[in-house]
N, C-alpha and C. Protein backbone atom coordinates (compact mmCIF):
# COMPACT_ATOMS: atom_id res chain seq x y z
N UNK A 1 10.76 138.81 9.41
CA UNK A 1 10.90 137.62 10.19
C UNK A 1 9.54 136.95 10.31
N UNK A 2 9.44 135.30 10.70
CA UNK A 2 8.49 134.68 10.22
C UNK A 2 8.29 133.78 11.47
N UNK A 3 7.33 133.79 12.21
CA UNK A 3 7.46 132.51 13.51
C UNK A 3 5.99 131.57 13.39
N UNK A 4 6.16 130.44 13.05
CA UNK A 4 5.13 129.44 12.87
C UNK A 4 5.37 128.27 14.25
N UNK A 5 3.69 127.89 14.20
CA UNK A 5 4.11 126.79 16.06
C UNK A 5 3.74 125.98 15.00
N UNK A 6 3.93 124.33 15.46
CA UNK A 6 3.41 122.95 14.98
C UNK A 6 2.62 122.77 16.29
N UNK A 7 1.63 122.43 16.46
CA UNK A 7 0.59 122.73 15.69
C UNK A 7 0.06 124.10 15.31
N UNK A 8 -0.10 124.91 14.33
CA UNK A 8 -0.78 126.18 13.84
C UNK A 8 -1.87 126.27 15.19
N UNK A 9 -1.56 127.62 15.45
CA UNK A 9 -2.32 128.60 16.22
C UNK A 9 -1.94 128.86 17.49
N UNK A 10 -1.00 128.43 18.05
CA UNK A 10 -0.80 128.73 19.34
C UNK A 10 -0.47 130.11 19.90
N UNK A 11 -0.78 130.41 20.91
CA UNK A 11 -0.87 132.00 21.40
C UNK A 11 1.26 131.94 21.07
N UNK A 12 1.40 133.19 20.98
CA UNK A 12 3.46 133.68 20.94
C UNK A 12 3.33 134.38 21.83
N UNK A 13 4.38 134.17 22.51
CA UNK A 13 5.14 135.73 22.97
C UNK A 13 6.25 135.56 23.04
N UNK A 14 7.06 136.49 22.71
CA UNK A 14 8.37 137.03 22.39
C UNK A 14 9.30 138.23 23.61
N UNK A 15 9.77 137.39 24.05
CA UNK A 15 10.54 138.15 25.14
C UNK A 15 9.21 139.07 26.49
N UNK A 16 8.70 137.71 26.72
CA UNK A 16 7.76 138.12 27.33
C UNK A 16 6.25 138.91 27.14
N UNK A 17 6.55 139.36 25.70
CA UNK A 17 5.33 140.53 25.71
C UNK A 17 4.44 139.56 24.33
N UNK A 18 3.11 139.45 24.70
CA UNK A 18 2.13 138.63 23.36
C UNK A 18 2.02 139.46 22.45
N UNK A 19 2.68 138.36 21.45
CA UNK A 19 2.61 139.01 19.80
C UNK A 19 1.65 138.55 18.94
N UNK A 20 0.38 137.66 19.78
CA UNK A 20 -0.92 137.09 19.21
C UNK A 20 -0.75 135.70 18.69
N UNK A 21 -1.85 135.42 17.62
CA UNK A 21 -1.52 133.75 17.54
C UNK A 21 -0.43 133.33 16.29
N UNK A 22 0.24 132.23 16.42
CA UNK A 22 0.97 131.89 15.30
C UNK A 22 0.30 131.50 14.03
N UNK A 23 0.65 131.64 12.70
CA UNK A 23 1.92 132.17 12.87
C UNK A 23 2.12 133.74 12.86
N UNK A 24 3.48 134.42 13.31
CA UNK A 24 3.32 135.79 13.49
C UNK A 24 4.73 136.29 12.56
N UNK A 25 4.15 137.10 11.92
CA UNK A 25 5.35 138.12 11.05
C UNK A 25 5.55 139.67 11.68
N UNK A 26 6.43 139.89 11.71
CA UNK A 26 6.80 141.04 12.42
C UNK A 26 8.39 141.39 12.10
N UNK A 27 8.61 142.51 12.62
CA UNK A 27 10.03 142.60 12.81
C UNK A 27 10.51 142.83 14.91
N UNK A 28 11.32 142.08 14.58
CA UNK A 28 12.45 141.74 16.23
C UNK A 28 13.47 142.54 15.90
N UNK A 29 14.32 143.35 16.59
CA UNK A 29 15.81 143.83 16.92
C UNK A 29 16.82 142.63 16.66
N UNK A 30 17.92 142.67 15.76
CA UNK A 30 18.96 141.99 15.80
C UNK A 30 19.46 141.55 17.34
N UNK A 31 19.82 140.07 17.44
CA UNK A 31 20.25 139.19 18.77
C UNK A 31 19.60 138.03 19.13
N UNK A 32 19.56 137.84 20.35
CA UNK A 32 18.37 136.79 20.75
C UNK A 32 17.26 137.02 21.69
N UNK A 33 16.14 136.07 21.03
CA UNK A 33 15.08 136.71 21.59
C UNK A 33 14.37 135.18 22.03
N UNK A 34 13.44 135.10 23.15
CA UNK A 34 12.91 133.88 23.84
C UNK A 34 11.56 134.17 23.21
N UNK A 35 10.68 132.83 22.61
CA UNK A 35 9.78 132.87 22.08
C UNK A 35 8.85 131.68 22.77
N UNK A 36 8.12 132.18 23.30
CA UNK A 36 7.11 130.88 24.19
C UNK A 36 6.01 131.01 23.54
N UNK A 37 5.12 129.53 23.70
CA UNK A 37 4.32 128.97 22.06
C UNK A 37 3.54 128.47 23.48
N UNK A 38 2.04 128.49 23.52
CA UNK A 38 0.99 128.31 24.01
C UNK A 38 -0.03 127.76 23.39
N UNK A 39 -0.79 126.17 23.85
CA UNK A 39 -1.75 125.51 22.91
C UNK A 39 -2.25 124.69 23.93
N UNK A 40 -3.92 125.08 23.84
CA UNK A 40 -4.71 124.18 24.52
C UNK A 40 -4.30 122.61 24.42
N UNK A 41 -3.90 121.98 25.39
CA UNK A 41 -3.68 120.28 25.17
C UNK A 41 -2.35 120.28 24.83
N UNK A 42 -1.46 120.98 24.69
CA UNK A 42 -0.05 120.91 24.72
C UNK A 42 0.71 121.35 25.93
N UNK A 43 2.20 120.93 25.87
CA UNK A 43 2.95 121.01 26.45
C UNK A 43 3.44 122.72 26.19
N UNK A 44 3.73 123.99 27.17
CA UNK A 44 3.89 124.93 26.76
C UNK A 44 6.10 124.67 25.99
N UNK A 45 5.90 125.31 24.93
CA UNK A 45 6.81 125.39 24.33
C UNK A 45 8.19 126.88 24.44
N UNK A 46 9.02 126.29 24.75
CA UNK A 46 10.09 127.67 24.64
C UNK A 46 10.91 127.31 23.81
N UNK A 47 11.88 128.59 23.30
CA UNK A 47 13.25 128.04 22.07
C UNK A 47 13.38 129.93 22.35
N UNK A 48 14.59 129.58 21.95
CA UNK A 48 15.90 130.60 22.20
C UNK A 48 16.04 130.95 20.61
N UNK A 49 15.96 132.22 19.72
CA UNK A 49 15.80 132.53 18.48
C UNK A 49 16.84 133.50 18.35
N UNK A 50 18.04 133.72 17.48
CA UNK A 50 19.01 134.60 17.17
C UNK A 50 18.27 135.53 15.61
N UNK A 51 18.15 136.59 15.96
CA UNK A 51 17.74 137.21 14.46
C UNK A 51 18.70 137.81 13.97
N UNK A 52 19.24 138.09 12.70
CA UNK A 52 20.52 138.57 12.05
C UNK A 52 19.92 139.74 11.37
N UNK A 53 20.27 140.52 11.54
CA UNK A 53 20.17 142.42 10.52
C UNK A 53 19.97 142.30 9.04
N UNK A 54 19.07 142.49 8.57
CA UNK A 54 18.86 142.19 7.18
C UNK A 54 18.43 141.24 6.23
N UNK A 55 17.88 140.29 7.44
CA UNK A 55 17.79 139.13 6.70
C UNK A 55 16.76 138.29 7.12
N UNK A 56 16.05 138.00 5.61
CA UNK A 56 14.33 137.46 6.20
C UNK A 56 14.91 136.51 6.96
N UNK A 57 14.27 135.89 7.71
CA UNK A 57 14.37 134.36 8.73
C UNK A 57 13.03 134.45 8.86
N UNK A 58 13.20 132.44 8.70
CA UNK A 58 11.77 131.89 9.33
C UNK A 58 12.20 131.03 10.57
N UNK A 59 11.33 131.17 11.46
CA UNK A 59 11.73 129.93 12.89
C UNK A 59 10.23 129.45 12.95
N UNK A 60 10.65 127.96 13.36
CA UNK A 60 9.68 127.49 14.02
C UNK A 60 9.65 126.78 15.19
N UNK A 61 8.23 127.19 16.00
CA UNK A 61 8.52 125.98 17.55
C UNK A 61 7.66 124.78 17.35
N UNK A 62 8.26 123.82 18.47
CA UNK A 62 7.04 122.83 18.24
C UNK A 62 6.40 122.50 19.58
N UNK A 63 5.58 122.36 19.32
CA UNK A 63 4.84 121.87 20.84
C UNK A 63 4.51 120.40 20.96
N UNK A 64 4.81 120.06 21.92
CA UNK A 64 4.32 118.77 22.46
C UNK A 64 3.50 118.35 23.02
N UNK A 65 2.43 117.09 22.38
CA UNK A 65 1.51 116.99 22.94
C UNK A 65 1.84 116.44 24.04
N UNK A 66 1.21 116.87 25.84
CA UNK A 66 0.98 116.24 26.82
C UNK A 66 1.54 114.62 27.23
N UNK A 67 2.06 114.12 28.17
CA UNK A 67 2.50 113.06 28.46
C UNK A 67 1.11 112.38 28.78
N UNK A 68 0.23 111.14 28.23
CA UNK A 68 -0.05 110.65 29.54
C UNK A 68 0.15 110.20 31.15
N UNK A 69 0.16 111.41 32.10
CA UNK A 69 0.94 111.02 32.76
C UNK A 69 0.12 110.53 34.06
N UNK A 70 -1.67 110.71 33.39
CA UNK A 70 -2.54 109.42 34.56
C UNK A 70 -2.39 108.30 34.78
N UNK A 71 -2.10 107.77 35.66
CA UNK A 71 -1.93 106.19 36.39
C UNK A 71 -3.01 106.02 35.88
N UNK A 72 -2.67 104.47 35.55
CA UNK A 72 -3.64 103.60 35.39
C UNK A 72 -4.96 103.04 35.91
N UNK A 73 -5.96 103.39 35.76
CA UNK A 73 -7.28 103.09 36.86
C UNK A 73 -6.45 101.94 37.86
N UNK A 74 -6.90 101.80 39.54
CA UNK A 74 -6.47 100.59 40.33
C UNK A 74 -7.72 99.64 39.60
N UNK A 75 -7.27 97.89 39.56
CA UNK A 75 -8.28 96.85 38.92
C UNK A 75 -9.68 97.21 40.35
N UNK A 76 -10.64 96.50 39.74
CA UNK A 76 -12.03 96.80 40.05
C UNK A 76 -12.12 95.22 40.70
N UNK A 77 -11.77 95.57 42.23
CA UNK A 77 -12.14 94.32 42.96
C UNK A 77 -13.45 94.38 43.40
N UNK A 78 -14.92 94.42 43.37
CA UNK A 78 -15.64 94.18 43.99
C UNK A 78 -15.96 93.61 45.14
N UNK A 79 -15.56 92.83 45.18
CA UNK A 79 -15.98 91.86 46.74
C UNK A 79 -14.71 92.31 47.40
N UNK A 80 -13.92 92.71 47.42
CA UNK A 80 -12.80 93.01 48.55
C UNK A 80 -13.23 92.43 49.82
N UNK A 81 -13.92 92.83 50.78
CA UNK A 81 -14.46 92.35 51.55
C UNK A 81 -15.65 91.63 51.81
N UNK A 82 -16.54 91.36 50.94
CA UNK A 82 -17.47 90.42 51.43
C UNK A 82 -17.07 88.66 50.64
N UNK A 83 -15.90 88.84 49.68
CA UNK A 83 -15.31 87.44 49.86
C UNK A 83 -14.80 86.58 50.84
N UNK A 84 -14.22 87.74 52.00
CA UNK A 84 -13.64 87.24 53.56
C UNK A 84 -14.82 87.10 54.23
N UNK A 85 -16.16 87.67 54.14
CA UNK A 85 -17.25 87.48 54.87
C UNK A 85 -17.75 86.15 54.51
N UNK A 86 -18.31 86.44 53.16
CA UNK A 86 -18.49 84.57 52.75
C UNK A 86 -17.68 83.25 53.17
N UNK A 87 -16.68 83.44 52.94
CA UNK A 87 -15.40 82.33 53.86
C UNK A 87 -15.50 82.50 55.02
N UNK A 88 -15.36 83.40 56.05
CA UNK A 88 -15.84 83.39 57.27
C UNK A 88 -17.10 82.55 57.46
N UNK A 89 -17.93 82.47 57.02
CA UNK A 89 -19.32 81.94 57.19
C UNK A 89 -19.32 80.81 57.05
N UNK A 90 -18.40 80.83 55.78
CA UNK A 90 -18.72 79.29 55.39
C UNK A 90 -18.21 78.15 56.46
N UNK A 91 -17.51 79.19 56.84
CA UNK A 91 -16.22 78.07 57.88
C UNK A 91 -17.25 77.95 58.73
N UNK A 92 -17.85 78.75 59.76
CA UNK A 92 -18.10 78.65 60.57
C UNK A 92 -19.81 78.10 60.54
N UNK A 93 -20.21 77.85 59.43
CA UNK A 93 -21.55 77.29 59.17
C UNK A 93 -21.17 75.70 59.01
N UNK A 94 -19.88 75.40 58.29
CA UNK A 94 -19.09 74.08 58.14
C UNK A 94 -19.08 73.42 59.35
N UNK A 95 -18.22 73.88 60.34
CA UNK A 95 -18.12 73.78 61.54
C UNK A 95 -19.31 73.84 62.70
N UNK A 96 -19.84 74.52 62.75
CA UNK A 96 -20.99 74.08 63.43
C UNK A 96 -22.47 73.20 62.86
N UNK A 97 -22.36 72.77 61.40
CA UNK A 97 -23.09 71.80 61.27
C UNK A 97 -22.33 70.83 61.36
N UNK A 98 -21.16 70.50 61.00
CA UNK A 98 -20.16 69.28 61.60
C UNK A 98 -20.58 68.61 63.17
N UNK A 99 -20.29 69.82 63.89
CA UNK A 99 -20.76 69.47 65.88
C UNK A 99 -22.65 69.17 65.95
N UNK A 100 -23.14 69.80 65.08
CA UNK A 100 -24.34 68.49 65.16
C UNK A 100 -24.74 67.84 64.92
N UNK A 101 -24.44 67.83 63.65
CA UNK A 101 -24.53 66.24 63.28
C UNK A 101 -24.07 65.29 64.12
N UNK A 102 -22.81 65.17 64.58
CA UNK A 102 -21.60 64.39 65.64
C UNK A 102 -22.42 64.67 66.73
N UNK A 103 -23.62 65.41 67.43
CA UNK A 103 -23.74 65.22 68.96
C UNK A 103 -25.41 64.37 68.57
N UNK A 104 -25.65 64.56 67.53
CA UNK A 104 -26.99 64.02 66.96
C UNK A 104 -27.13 62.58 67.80
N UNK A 105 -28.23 62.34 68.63
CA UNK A 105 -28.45 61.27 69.30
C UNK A 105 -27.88 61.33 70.65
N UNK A 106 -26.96 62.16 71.02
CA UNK A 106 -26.39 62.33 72.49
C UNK A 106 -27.80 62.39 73.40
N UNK A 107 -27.56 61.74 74.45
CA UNK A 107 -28.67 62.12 76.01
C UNK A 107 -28.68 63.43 76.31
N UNK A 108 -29.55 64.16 76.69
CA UNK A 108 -29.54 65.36 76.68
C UNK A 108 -29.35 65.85 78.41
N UNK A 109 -28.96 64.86 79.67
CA UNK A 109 -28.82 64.91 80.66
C UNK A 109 -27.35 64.06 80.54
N UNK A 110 -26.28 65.04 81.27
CA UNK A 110 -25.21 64.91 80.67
C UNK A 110 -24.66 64.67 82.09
N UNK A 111 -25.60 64.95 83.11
CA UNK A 111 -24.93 65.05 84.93
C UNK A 111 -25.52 63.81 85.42
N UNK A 112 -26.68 63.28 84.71
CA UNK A 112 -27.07 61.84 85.56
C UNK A 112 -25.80 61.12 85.65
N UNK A 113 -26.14 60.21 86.58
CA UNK A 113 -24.88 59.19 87.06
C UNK A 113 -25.08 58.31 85.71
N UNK A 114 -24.26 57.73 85.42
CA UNK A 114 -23.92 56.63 84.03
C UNK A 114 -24.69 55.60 84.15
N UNK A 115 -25.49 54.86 85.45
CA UNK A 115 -26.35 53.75 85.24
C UNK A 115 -27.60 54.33 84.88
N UNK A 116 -28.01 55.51 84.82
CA UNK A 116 -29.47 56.00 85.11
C UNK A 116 -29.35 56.39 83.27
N UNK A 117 -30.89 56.47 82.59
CA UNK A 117 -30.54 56.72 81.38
C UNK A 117 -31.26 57.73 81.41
N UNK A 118 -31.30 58.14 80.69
CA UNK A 118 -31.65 60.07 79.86
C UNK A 118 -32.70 59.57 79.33
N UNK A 119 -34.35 60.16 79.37
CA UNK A 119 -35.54 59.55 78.47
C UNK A 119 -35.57 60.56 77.02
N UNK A 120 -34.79 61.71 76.71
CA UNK A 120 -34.40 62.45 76.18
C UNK A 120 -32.99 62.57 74.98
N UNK A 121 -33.09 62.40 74.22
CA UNK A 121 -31.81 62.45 73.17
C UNK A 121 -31.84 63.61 72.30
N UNK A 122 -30.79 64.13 72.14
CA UNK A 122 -30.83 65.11 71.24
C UNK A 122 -30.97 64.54 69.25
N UNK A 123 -31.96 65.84 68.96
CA UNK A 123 -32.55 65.74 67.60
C UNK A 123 -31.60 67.06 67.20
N UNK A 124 -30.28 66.51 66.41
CA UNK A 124 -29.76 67.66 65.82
C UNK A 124 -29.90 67.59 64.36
N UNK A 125 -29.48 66.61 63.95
CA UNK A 125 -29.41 65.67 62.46
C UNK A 125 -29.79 66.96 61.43
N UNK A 126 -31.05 67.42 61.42
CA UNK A 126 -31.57 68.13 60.39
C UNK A 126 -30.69 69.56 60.29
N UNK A 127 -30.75 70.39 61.70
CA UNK A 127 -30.33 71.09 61.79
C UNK A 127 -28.47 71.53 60.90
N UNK A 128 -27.89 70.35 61.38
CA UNK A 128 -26.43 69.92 61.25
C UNK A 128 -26.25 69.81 59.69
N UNK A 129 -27.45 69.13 58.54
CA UNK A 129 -27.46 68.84 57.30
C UNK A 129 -27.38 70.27 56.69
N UNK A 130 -28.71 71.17 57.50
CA UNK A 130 -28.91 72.34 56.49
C UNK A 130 -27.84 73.61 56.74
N UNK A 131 -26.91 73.36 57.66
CA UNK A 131 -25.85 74.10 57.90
C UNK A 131 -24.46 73.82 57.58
N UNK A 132 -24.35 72.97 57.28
CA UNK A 132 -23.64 72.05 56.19
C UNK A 132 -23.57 72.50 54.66
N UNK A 133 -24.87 72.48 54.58
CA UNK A 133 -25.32 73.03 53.10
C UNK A 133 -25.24 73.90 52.89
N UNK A 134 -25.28 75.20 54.24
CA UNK A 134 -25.43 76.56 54.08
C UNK A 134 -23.90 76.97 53.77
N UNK A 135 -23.27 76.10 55.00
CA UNK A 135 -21.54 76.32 54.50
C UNK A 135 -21.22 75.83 52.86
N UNK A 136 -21.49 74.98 52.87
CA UNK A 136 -20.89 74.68 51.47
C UNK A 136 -21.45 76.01 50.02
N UNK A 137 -22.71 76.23 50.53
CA UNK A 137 -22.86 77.22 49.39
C UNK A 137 -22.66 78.12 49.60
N UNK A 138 -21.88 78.67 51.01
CA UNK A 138 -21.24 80.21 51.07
C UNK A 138 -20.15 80.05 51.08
N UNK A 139 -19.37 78.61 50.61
CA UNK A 139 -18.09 78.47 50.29
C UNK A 139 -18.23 78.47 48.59
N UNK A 140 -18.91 78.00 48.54
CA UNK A 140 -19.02 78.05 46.64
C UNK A 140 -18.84 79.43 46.37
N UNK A 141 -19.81 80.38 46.60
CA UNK A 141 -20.07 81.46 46.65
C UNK A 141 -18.72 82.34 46.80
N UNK A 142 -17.73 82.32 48.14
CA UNK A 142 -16.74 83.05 48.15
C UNK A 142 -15.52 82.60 47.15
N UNK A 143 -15.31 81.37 46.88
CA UNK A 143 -14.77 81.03 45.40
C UNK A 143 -15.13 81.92 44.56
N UNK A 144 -16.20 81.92 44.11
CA UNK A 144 -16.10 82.46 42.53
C UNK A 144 -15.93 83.97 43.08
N UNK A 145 -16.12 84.45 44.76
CA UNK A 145 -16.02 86.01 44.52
C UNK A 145 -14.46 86.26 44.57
N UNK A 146 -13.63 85.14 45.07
CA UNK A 146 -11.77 85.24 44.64
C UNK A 146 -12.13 84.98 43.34
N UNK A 147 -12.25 84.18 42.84
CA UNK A 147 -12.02 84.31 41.15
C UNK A 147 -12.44 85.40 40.59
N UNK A 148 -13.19 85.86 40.53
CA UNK A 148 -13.56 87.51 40.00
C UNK A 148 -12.61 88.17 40.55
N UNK A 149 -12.51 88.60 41.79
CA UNK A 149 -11.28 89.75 42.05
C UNK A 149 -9.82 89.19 41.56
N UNK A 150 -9.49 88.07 41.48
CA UNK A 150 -8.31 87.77 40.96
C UNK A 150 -8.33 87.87 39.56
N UNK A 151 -9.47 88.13 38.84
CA UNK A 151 -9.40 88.34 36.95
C UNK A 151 -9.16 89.53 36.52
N UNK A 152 -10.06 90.49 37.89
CA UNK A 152 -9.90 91.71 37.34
C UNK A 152 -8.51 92.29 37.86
N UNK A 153 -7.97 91.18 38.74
CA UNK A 153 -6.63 91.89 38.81
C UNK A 153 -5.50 91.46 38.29
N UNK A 154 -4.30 92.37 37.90
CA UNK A 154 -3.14 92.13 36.82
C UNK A 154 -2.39 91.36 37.95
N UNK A 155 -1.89 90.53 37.47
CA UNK A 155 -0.46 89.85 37.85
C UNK A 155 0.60 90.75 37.84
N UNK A 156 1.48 90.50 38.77
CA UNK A 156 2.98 91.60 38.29
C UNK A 156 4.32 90.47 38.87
N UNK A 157 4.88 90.61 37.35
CA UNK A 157 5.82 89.21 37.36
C UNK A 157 6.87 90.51 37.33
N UNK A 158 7.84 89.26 37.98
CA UNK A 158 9.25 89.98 37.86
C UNK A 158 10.23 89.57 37.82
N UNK A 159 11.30 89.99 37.60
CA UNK A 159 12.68 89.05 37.34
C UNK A 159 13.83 89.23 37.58
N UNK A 160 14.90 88.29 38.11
CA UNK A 160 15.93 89.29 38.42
C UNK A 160 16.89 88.12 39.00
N UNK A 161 18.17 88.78 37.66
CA UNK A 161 19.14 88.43 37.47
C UNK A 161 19.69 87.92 38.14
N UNK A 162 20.62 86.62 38.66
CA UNK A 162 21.22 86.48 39.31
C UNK A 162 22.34 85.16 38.44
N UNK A 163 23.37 85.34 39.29
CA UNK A 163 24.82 84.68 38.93
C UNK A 163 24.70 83.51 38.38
N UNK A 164 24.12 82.78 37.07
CA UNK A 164 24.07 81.80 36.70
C UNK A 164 22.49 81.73 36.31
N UNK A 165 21.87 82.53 36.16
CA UNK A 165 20.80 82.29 35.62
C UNK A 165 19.48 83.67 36.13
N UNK A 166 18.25 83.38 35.82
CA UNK A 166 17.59 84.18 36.51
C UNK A 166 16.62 83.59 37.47
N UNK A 167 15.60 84.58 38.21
CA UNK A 167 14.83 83.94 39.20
C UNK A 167 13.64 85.31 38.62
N UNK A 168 12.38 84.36 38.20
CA UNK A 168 11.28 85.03 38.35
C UNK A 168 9.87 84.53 39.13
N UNK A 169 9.08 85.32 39.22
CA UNK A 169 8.22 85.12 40.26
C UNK A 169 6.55 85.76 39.55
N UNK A 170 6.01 85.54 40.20
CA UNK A 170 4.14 86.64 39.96
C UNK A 170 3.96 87.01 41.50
N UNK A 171 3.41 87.81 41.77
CA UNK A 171 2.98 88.61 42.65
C UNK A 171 1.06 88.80 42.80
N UNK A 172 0.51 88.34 43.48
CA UNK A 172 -1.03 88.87 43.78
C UNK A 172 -1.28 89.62 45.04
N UNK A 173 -2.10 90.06 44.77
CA UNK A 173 -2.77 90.81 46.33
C UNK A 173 -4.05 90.37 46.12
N UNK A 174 -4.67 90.36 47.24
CA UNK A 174 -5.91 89.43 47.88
C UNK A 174 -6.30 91.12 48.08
């Protein structure tokens, strides 16, 4: 009797007990006998073998290479969070150079009675421009950091059937 693995060399054993590497010639007792096939990077292999009294036989097992069965790396968002920081900022750098510019020139005595004048005005102007600017370029800034995390991440469209036609969609996560 004759037992060969695909791929050549895998450890045998035969009804439990190791009969060394394939392929293996030997003689088995007439009936059936369980033959398990062992290979680095394979799937371990079993098969159920009938041997008949008198008569050469060859069997062979096969082994299977391994499933990939690692998930897919998750996409590589970088900015996850400091894109919400940049937008946060921006807003709020937007917004408060907006309110000075707009109070720019106000009296800076706000309790005098209305005939009496303020010798004092507020100087915001500059202030209000460069915070303005600061928003706008930490709004630029959190743009392109959504556009990067949205490249490196897959879309997942989907679809689904319905009575007269279909309905599909895309899906993102932020």
């Amino acid at each position: 009797m004759h037992i060969v693995s695909r791929p050549e060399g895998a450890s045998l054993t035969v009804d439990g007990r190791p009969v060394g590497p394939a392929p293996f010639t030997g003689r088995l007792g007439p009936g059936q006998h369980v033959v398990a096939a062992l290979l680095a990077g394979h799937r371990e292999a079993e098969k159920i073998i009938t041997v008949r009294a008198g008569a050469a036989q060859r069997f062979e097992i096969i082994l299977e290479a391994p499933r990939d069965d690692t998930p897919e790396p998750a996409p590589r968002r970088p900015f996850r969070t400091w894109k919400w920081v940049a937008a946060g900022g921006a807003g709020v750098a937007l917004i408060g150079g907006a309110y000075l510019i707009a109070i720019d020139g106000d009296q800076t005595c706000t309790l005098a009675p209305p005939q009496q004048e303020c010798p004092e005005r507020l100087n915001t102007l500059t202030g209000g421009m460069l915070s303005v600017g600061i928003g706008v370029a930490a709004g630029a800034v959190s743009a392109w950091m959504f556009s990067r995390d949205r490249r490196d991440r897959r879309a997942e469209p989907k679809m689904s059937f319905v009575r007269g036609g279909v309905i599909g969609g895309v899906s993102w996560r932020f």
